[in-house]
N, C-alpha and C. Protein backbone atom coordinates (compact mmCIF):
# COMPACT_ATOMS: atom_id res chain seq x y z
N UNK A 1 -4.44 11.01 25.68
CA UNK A 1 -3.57 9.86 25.55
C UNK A 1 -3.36 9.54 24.07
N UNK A 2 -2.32 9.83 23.68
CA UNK A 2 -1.82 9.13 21.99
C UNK A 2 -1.82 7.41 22.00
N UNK A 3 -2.11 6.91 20.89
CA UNK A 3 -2.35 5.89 20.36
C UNK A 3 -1.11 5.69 19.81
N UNK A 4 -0.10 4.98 19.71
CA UNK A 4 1.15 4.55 19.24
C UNK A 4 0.35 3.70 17.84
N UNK A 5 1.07 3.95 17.11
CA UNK A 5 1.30 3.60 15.50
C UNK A 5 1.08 2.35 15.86
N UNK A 6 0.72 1.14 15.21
CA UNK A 6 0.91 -0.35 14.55
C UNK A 6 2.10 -0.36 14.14
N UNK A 7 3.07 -1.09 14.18
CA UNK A 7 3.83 -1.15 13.24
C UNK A 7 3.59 -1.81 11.82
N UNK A 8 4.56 -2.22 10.71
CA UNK A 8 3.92 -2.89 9.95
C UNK A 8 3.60 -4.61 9.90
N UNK A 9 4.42 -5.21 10.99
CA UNK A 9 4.40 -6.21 11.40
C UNK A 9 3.31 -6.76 12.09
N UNK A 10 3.10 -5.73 13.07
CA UNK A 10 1.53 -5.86 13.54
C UNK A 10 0.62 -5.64 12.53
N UNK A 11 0.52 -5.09 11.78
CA UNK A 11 -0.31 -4.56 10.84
C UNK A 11 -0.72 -5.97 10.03
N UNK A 12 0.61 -6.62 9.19
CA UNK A 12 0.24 -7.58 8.94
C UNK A 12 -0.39 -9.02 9.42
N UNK A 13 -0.08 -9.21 11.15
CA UNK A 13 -0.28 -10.07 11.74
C UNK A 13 -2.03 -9.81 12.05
N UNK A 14 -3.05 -8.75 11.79
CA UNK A 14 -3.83 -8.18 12.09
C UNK A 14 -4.97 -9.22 11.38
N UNK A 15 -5.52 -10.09 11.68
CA UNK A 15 -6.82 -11.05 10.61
C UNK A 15 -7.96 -10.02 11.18
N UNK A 16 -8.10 -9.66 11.85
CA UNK A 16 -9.31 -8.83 12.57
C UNK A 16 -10.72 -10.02 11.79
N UNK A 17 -11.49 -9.88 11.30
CA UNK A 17 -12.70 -11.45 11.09
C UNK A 17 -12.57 -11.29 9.92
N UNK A 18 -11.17 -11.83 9.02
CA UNK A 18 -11.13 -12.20 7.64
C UNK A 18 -10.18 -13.54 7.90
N UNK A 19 -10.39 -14.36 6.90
CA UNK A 19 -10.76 -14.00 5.71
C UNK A 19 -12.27 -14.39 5.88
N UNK A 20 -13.16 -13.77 5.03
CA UNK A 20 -14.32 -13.27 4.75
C UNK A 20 -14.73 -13.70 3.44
N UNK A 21 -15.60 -14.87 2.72
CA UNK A 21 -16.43 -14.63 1.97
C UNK A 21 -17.94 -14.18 1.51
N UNK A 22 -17.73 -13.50 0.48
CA UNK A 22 -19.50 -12.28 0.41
C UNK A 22 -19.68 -12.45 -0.96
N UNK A 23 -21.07 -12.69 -0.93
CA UNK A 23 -21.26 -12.18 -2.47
C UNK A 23 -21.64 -11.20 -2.75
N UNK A 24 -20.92 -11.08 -4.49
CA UNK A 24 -20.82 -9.84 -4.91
C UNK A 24 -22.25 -9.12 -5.42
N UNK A 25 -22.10 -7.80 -4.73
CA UNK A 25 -23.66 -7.45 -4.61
C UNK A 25 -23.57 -5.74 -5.25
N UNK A 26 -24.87 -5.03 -5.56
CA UNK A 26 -24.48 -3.66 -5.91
C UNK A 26 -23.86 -3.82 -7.10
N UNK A 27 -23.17 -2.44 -6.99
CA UNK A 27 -21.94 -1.46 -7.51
C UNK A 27 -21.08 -2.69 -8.57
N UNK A 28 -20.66 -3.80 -6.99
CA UNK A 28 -19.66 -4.53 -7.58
C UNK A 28 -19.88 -5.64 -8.68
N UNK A 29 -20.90 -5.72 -8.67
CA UNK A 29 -21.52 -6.36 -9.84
C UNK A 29 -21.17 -6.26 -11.43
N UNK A 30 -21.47 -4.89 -11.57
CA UNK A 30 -20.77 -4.27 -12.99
C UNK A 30 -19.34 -4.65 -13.08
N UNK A 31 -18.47 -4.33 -12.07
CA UNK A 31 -17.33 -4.58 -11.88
C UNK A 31 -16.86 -6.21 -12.40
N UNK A 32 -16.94 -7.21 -11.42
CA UNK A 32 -16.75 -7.82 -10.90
C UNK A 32 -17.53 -8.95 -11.60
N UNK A 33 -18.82 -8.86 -11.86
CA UNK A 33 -19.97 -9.78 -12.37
C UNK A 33 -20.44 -10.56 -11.40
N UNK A 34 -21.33 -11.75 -11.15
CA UNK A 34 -21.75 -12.71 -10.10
C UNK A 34 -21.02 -13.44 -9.57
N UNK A 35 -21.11 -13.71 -8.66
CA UNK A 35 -20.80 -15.01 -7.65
C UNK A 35 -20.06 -14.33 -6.29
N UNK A 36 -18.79 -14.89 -5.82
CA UNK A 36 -18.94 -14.29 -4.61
C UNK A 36 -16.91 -13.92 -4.74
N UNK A 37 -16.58 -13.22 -3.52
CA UNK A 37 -15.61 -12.32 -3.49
C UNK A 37 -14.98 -12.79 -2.10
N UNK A 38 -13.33 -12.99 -2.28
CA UNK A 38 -13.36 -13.22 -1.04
C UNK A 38 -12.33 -12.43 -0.43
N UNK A 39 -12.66 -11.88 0.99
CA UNK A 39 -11.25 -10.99 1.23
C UNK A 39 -10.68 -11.53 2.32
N UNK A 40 -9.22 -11.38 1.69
CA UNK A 40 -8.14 -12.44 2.58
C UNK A 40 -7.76 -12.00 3.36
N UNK A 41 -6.99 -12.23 4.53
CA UNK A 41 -5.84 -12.00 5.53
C UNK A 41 -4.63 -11.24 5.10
N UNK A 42 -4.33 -10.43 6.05
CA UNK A 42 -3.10 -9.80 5.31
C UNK A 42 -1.79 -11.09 5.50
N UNK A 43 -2.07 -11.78 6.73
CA UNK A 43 -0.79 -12.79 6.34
C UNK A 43 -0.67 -13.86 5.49
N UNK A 44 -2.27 -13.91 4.75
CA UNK A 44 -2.73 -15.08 3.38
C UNK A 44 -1.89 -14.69 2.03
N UNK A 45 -1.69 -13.09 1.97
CA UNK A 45 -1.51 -13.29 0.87
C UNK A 45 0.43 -12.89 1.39
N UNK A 46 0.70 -12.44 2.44
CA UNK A 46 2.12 -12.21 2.73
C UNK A 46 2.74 -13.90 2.00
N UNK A 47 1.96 -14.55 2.64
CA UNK A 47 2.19 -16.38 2.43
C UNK A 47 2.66 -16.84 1.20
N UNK A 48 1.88 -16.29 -0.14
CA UNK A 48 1.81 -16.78 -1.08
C UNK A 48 3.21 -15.69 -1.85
N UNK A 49 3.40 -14.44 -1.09
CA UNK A 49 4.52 -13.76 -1.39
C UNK A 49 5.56 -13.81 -1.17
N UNK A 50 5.63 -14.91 -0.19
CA UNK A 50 7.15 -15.32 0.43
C UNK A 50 7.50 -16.84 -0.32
N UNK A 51 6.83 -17.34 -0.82
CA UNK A 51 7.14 -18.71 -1.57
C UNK A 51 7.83 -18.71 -2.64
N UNK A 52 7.72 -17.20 -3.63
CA UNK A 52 8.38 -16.92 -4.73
C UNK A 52 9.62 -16.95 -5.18
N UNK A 53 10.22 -17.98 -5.48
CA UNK A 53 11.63 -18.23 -5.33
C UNK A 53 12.52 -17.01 -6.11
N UNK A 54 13.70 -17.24 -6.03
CA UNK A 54 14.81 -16.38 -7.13
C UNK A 54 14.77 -16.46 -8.29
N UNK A 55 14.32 -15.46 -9.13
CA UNK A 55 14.33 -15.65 -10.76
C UNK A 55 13.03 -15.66 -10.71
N UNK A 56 12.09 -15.97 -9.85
CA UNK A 56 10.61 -16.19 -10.60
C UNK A 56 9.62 -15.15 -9.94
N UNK A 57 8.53 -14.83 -10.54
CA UNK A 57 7.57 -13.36 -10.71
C UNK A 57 6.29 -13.83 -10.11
N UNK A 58 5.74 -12.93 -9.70
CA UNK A 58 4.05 -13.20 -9.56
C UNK A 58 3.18 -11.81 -9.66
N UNK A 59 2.08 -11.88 -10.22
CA UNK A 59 1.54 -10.52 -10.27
C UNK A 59 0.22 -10.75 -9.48
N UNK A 60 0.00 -9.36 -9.36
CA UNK A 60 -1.56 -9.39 -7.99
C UNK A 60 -2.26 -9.90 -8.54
N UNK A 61 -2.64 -10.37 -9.69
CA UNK A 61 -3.83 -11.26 -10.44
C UNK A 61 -3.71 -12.15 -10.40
N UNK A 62 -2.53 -12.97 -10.45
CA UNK A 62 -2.39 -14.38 -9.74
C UNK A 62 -2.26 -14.53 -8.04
N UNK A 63 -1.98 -13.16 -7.42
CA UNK A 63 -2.58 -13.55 -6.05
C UNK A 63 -3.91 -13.92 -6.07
N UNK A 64 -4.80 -12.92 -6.34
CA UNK A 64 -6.24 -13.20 -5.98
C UNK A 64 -6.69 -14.27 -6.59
N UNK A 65 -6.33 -14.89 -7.92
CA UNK A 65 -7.03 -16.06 -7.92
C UNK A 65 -6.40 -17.02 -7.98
N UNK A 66 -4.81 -17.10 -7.02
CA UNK A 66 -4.65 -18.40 -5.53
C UNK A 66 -5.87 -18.03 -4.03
N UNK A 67 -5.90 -16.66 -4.03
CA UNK A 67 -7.05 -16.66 -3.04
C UNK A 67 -8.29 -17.26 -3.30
N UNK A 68 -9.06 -16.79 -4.13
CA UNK A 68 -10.09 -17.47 -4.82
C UNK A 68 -10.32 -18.63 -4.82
N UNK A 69 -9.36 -19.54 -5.40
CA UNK A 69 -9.23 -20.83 -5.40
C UNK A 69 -9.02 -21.47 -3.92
N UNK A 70 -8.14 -20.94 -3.23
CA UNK A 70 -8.29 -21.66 -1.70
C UNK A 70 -9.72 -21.53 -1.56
N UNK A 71 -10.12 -20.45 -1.37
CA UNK A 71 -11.53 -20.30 -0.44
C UNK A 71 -12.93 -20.54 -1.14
N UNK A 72 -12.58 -21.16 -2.32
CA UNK A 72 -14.12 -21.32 -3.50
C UNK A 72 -14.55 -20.18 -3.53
N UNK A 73 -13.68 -19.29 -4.19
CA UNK A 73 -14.74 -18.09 -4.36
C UNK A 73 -14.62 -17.55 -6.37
N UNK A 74 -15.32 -16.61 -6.41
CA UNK A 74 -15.35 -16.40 -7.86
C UNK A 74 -14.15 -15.62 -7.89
N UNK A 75 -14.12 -14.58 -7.19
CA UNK A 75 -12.76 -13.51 -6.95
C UNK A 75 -12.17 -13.47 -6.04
N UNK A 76 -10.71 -13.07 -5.78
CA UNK A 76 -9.93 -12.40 -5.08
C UNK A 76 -10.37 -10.97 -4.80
N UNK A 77 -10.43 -10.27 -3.69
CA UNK A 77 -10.69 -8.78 -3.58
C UNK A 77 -9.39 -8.06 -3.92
N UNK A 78 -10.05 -7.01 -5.55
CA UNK A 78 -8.81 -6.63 -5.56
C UNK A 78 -7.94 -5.26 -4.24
N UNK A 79 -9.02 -4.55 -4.12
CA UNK A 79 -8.63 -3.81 -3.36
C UNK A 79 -8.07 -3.95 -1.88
N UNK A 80 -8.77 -5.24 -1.57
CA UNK A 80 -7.81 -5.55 -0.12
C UNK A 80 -6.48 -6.76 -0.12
N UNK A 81 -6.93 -7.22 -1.65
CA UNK A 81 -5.48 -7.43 -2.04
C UNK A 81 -4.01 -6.74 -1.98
N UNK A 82 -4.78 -5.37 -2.67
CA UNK A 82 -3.48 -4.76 -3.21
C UNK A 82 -2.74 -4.25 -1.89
N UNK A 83 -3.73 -3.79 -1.18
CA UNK A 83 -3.78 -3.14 0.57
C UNK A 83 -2.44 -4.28 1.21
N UNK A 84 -3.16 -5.31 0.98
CA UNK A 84 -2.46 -6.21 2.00
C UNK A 84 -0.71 -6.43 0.99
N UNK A 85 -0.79 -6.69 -0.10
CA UNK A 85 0.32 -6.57 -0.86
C UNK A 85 1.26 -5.56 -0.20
N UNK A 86 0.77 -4.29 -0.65
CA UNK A 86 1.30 -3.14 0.19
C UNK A 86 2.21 -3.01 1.76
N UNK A 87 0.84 -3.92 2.61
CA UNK A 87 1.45 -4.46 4.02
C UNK A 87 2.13 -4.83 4.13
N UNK A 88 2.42 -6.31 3.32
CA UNK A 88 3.54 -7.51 3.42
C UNK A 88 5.08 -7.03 2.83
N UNK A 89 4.75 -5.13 1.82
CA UNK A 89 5.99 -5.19 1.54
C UNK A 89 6.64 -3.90 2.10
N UNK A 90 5.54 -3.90 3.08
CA UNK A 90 6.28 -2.17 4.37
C UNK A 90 6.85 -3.35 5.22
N UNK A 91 6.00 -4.49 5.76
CA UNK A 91 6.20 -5.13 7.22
C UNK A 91 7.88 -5.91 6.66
N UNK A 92 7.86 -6.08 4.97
CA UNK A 92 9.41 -6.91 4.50
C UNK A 92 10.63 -5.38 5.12
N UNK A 93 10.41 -4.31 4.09
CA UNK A 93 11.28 -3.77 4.44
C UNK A 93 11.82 -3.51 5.93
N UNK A 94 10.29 -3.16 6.65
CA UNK A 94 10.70 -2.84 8.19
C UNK A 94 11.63 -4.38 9.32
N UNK A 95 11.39 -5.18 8.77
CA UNK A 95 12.04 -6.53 8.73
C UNK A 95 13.69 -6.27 8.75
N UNK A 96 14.16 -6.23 6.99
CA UNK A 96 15.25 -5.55 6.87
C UNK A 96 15.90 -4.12 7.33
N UNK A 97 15.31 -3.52 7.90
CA UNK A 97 15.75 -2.53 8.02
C UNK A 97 16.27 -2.65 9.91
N UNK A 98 15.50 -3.83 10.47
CA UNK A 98 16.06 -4.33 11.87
C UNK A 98 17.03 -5.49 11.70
N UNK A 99 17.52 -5.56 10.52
CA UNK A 99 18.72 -6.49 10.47
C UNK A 99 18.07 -7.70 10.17
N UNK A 100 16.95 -8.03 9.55
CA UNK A 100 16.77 -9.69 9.60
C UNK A 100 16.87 -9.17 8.33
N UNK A 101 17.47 -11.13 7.98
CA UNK A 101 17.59 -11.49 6.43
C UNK A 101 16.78 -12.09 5.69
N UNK A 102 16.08 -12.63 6.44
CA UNK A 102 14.71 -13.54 6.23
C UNK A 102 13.42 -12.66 5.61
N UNK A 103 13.39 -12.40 4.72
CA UNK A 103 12.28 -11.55 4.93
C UNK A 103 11.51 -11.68 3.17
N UNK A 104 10.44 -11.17 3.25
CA UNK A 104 9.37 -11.67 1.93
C UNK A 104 9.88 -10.84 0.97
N UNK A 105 9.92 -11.36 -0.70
CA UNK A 105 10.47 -10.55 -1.68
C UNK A 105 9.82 -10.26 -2.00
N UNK A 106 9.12 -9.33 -1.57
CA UNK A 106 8.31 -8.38 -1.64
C UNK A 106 8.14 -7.52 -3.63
N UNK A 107 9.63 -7.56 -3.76
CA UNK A 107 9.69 -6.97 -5.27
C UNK A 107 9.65 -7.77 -6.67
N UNK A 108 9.50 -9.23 -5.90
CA UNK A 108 9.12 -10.56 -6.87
C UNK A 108 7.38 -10.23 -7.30
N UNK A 109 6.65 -9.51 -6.75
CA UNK A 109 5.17 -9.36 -6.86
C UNK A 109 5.28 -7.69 -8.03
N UNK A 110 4.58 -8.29 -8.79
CA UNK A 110 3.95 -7.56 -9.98
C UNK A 110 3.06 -6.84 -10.16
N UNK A 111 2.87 -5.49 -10.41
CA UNK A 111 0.87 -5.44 -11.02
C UNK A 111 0.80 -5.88 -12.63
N UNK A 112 -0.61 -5.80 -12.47
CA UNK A 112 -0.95 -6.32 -14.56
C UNK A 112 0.37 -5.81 -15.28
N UNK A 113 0.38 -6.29 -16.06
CA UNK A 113 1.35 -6.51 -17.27
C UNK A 113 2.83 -6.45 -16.88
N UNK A 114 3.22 -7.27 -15.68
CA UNK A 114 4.43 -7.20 -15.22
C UNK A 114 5.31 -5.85 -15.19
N UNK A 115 4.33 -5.14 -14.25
CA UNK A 115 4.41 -3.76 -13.88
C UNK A 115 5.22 -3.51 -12.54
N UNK A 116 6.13 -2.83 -12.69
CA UNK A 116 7.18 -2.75 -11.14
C UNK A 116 6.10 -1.78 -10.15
N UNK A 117 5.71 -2.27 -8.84
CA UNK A 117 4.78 -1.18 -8.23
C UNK A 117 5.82 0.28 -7.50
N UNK A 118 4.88 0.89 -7.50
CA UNK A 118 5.80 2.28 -7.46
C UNK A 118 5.85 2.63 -5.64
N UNK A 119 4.46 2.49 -5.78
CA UNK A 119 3.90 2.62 -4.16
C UNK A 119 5.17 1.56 -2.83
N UNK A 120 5.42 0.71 -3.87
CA UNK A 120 6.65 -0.07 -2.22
C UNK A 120 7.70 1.05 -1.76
N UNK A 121 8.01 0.67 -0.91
CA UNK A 121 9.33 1.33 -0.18
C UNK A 121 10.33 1.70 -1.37
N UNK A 122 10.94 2.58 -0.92
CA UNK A 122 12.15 3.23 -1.96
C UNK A 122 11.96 3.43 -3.47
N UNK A 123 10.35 3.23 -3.71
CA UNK A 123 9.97 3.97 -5.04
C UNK A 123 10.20 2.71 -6.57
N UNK A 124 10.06 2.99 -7.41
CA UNK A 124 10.63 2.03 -8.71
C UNK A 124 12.34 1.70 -8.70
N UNK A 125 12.90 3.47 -8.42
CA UNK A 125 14.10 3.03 -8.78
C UNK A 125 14.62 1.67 -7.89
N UNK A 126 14.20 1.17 -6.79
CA UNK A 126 15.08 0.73 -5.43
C UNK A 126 14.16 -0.81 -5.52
N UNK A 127 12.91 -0.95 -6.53
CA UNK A 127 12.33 -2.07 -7.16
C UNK A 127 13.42 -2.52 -8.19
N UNK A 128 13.54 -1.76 -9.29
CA UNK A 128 14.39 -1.79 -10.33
C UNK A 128 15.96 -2.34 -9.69
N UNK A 129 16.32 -1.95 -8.84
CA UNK A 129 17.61 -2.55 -8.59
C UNK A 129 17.57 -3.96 -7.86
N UNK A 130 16.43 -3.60 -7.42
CA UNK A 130 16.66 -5.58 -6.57
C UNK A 130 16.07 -6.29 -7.41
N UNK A 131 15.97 -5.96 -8.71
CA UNK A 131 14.62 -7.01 -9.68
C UNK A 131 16.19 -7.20 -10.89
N UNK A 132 16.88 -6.60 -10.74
CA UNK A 132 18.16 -6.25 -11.52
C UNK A 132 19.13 -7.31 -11.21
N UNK A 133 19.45 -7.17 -9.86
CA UNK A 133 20.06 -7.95 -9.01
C UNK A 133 20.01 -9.56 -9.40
N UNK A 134 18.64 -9.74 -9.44
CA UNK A 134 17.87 -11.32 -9.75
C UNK A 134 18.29 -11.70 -11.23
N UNK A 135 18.73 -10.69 -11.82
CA UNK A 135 18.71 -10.45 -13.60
C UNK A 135 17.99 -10.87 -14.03
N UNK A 136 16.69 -9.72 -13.95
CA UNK A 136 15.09 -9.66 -14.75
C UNK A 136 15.88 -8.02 -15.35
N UNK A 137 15.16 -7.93 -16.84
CA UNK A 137 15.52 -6.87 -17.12
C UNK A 137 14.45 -6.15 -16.58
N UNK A 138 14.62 -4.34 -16.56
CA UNK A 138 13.71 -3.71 -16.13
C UNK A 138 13.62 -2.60 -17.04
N UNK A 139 12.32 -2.49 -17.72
CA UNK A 139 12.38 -1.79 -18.85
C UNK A 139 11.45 -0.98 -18.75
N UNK A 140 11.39 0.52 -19.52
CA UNK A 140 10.56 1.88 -19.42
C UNK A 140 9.49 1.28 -20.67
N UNK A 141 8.01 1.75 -19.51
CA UNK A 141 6.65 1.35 -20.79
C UNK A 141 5.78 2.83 -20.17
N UNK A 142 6.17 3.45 -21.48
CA UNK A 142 5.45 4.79 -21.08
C UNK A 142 6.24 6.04 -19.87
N UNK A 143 5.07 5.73 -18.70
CA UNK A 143 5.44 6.48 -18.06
C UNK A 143 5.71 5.21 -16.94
N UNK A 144 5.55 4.10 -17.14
CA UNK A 144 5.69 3.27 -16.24
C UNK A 144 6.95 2.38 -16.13
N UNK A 145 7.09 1.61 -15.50
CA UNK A 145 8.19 0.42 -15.32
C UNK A 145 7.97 -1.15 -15.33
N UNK A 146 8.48 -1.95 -16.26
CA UNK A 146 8.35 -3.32 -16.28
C UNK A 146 9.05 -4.21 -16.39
N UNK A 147 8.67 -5.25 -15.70
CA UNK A 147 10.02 -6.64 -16.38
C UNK A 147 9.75 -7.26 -17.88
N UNK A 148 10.29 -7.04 -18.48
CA UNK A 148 11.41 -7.14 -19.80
C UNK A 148 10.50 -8.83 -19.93
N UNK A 149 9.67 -8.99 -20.86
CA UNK A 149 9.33 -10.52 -20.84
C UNK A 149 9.12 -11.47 -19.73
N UNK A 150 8.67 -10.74 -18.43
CA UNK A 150 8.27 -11.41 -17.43
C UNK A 150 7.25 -12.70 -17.17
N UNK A 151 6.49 -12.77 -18.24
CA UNK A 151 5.54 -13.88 -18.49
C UNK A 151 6.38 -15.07 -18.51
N UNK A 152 7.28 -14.94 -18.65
CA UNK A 152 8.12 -16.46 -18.95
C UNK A 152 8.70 -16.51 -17.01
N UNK A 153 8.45 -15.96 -16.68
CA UNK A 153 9.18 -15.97 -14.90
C UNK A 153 8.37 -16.26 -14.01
N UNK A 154 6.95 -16.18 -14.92
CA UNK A 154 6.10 -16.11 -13.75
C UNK A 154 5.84 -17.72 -12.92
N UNK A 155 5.45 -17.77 -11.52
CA UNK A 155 4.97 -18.91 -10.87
C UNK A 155 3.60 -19.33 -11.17
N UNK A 156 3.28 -20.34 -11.86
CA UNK A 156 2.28 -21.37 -12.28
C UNK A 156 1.40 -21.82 -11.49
């Protein structure tokens, strides 16, 4: 018997027993330093990705520590951050791609240094055009992609 896919909608609707705070123990220590870590919901941080109005930016480092701060914790998890980031912007496209208009701007979210992520749907170039659209410039850093003075866009 095959197991049918999740979609990404389900995927995101998925809390399975998070959000979850732990302290940071081990490994993550070096990393991370003391206190405790908290890992969110994939629809916690979809939440904070859909609020981002037109014209204005947010990067995964200011997700995790709006997570952080909801839940008293020292950190945001980055890695099930970025995961769930990821989620909220397969479950946006798969959204649009069934005709709804409503859906999370997914390409308003940043990595460090107001970095276009590559990993979303349709690659940088198809970031670059809807970040274009908004008129954020989108400019070559290295081998990478960024918004053009994005610090001034960002949500506070």
């Amino acid at each position: 018997m095959s197991k049918k896919n999740k979609s990404w909608k389900q995927k995101l609707e998925d809390s399975r027993d998070l959000p979850k705070v732990v302290s940071i123990t081990g490994n993550m220590r070096k990393k991370w330093g003391e206190g405790t870590v908290v890992i969110p919901t994939p629809i916690e941080v979809n939440e904070i990705m859909k609020k981002i109005p037109l014209g204005k930016l947010i990067t995964t480092d200011q997700i995790r520590k709006k997570l952080a701060e909801k839940h008293h914790a020292s950190i945001g998890c980055p890695l099930t951050t970025g995961i769930f980031i990821w989620i909220s912007a397969n479950a946006a496209n798969e959204a649009a791609l069934e005709g709804k208009t409503e859906i999370t701007p997914y390409w308003r979210t940043l990595k460090t240094g107001g970095i276009v992520n590559e990993k979303y749907t349709g690659g940088v170039s198809y970031q670059k055009q809807l970040l274009e659209r908004e008129d954020h410039i989108v400019i070559q850093k290295r081998k990478k992609y960024a918004v053009k003075d994005y610090e001034s866009k960002l949500v506070l």
